[in-house]
Protein backbone atom coordinates (compact mmCIF):
# COMPACT_ATOMS: atom_id res chain seq x y z
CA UNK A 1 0.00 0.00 0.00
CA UNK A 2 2.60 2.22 0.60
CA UNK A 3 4.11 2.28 -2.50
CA UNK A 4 0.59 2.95 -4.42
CA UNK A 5 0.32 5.89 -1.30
CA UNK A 6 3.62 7.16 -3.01
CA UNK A 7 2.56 7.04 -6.42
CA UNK A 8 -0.37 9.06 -5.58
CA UNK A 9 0.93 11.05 -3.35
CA UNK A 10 4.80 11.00 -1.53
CA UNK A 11 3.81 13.45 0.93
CA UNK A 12 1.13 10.92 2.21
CA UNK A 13 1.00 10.28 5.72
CA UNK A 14 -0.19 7.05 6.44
CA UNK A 15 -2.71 5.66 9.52
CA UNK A 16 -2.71 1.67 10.05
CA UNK A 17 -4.91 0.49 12.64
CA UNK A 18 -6.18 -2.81 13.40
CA UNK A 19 -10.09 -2.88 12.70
CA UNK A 20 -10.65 -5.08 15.91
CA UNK A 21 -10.31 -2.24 18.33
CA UNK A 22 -12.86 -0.17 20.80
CA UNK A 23 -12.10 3.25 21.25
CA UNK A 24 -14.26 4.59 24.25
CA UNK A 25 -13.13 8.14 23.89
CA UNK A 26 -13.22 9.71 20.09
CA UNK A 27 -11.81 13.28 21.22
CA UNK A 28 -9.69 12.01 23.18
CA UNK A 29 -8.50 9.44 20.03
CA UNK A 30 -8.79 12.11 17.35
CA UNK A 31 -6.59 14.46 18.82
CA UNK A 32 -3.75 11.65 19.42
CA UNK A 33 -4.41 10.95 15.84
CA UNK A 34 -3.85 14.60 14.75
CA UNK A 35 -0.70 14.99 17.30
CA UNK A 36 0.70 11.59 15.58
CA UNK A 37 -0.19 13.27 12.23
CA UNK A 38 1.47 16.67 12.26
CA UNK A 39 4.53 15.19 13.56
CA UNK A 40 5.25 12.52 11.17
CA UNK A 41 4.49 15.28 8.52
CA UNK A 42 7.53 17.03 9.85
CA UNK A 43 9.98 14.59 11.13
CA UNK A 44 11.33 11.54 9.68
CA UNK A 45 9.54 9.37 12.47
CA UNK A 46 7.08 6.38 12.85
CA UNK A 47 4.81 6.71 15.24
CA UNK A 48 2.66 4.06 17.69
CA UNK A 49 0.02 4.56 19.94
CA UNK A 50 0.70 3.45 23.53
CA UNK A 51 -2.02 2.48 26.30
CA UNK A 52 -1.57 3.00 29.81
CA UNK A 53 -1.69 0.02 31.53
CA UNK A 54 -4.41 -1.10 33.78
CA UNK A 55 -3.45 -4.27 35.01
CA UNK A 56 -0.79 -6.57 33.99
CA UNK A 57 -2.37 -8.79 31.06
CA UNK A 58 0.48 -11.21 29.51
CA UNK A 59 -1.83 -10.92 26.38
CA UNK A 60 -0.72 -8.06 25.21
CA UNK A 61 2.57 -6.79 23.90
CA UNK A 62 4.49 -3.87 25.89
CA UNK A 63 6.60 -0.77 24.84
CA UNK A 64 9.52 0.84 26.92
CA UNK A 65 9.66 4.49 26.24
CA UNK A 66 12.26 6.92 27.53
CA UNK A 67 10.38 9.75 29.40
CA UNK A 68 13.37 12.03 29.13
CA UNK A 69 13.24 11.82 25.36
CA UNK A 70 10.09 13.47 23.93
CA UNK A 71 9.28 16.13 21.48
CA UNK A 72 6.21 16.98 21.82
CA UNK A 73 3.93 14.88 23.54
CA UNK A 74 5.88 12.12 21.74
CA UNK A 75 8.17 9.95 23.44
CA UNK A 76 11.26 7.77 21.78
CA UNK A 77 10.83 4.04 21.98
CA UNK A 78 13.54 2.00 23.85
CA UNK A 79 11.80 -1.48 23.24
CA UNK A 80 9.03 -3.95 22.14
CA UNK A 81 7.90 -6.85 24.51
CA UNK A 82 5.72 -9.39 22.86
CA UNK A 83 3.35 -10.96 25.64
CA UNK A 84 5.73 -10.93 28.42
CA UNK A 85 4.76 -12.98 31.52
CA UNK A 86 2.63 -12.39 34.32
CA UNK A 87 5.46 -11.61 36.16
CA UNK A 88 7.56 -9.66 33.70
CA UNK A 89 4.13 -8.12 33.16
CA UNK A 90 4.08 -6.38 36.73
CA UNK A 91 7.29 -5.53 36.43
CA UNK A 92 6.82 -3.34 33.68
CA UNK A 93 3.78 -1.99 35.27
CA UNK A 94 5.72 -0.43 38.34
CA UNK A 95 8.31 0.85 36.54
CA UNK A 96 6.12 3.36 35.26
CA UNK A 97 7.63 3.29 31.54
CA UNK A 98 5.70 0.53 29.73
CA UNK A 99 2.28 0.87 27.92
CA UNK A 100 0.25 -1.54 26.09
CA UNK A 101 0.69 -1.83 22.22
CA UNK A 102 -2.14 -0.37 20.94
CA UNK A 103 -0.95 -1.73 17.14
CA UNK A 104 -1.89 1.56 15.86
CA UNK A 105 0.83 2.99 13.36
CA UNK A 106 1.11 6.84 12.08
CA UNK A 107 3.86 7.74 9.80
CA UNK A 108 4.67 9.48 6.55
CA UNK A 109 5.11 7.05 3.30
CA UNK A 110 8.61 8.37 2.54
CA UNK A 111 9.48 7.07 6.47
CA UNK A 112 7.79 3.70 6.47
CA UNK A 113 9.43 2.95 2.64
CA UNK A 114 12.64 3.63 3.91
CA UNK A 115 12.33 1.98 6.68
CA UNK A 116 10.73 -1.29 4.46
CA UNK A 117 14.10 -0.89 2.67
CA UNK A 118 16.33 -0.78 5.42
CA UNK A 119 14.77 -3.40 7.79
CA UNK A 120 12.53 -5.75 5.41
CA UNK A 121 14.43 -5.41 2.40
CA UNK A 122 12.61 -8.44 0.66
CA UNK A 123 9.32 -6.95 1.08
CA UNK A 124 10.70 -3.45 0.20
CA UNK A 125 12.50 -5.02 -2.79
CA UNK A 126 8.99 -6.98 -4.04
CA UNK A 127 7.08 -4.34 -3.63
CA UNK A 128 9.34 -1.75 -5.46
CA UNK A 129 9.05 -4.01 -8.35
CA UNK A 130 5.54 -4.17 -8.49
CA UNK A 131 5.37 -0.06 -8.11
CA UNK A 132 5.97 0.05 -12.56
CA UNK A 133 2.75 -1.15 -12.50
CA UNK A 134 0.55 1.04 -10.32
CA UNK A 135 -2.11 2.83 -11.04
CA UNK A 136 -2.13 0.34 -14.47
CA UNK A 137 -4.27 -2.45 -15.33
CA UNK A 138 -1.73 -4.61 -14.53
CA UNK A 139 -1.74 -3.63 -10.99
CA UNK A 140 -3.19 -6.46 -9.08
CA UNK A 141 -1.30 -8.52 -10.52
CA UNK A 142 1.94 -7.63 -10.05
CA UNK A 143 0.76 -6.94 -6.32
CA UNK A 144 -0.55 -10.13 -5.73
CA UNK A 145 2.83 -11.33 -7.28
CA UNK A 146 4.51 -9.18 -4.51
CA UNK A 147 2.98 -10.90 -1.86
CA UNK A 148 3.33 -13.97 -3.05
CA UNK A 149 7.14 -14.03 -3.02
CA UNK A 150 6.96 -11.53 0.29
CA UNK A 151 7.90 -13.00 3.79
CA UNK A 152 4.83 -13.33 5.93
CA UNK A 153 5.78 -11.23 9.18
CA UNK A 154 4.35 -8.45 10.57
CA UNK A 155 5.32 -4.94 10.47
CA UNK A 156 5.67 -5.23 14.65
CA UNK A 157 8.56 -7.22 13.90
CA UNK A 158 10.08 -6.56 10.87
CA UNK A 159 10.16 -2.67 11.37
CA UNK A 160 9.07 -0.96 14.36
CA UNK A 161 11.21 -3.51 16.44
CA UNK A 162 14.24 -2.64 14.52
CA UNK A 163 13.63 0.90 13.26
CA UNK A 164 15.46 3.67 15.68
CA UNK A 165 12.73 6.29 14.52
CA UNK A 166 10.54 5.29 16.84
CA UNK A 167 8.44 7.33 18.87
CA UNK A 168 4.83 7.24 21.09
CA UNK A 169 2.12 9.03 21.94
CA UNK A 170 0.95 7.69 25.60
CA UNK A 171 -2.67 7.46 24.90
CA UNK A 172 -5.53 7.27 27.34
CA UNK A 173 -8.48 7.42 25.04
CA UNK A 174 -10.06 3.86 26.91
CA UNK A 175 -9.24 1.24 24.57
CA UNK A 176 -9.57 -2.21 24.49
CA UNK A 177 -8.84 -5.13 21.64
CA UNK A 178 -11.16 -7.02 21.03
């Protein structure tokens, strides 16, 4: 998607959210989403949308941010933690410096490409092949054809856990994934 986002436009900046999600507070969402926004559109950042933890749930994946590094409301990301234990879990809890991986990704298409080539190169690579067809009629196609010789792994792992552009907004717009 990105690279058809380019072709359109490569000043796009780019939302991806998981459609499984409750938001309980819209305002409260929409202007996170409009922080996240206007500062990918002026830094070369990608952006995720941290939940303050209410209790320690080993289901869900945790992010270490440094609170001395922000600009903005935005904080830089130290660390993933993919369903930690229980344990683990609590730990991250009192330190005061985790929040819940919301899975919710802001950033501007010239960030996330370059990121794509720099930490999934094979996707970046397919994809980048299939961009001489966008916006054709052989399109679909030659997407379809990047996919099919893509690795399957998600964008959590492939580039956000490796990228050092990372930052987060600490959210508390009630959330839960459902």
């Amino acid at each position: 998607i990105a690279h058809k986002l380019y072709a359109l436009n490569p000043n796009a900046n780019i939302i991806m959210s998981p459609a499984d999600h409750l938001i309980f507070d819209d305002r409260k969402f929409e202007r996170d989403i409009i922080d996240a926004l206007d500062f990918v559109s002026k830094n070369d950042k990608l952006v995720t949308m941290g939940i303050k933890p209410t209790r320690p749930d080993d289901g869900y994946g945790y992010i270490h941010y440094d609170t001395t590094k922000n600009i903005e409301r935005l904080y830089q990301v130290k660390t993933f933690t993919e369903k930690p234990s229980h344990e683990l879990a609590e730990t991250f809890i009192r330190s005061g410096d985790f929040l819940w991986n919301a899975g919710i990704f802001i950033w501007n298409v010239k960030s996330i490409l370059s990121s794509l080539e720099t930490n999934l190169t094979e996707v970046y690579e397919a994809f980048a092949e299939a961009e001489k067809d966008m916006l054709t009629p052989n399109e679909n196609k030659s997407v379809e054809d990047a996919f099919i010789t893509s690795p399957s792994i998600s964008i959590d792992y492939g580039v956000m856990e490796k990228a050092k552009n990372v930052y987060i907004v600490p959210s508390s717009f009630g959330w839960s994934d459902l």
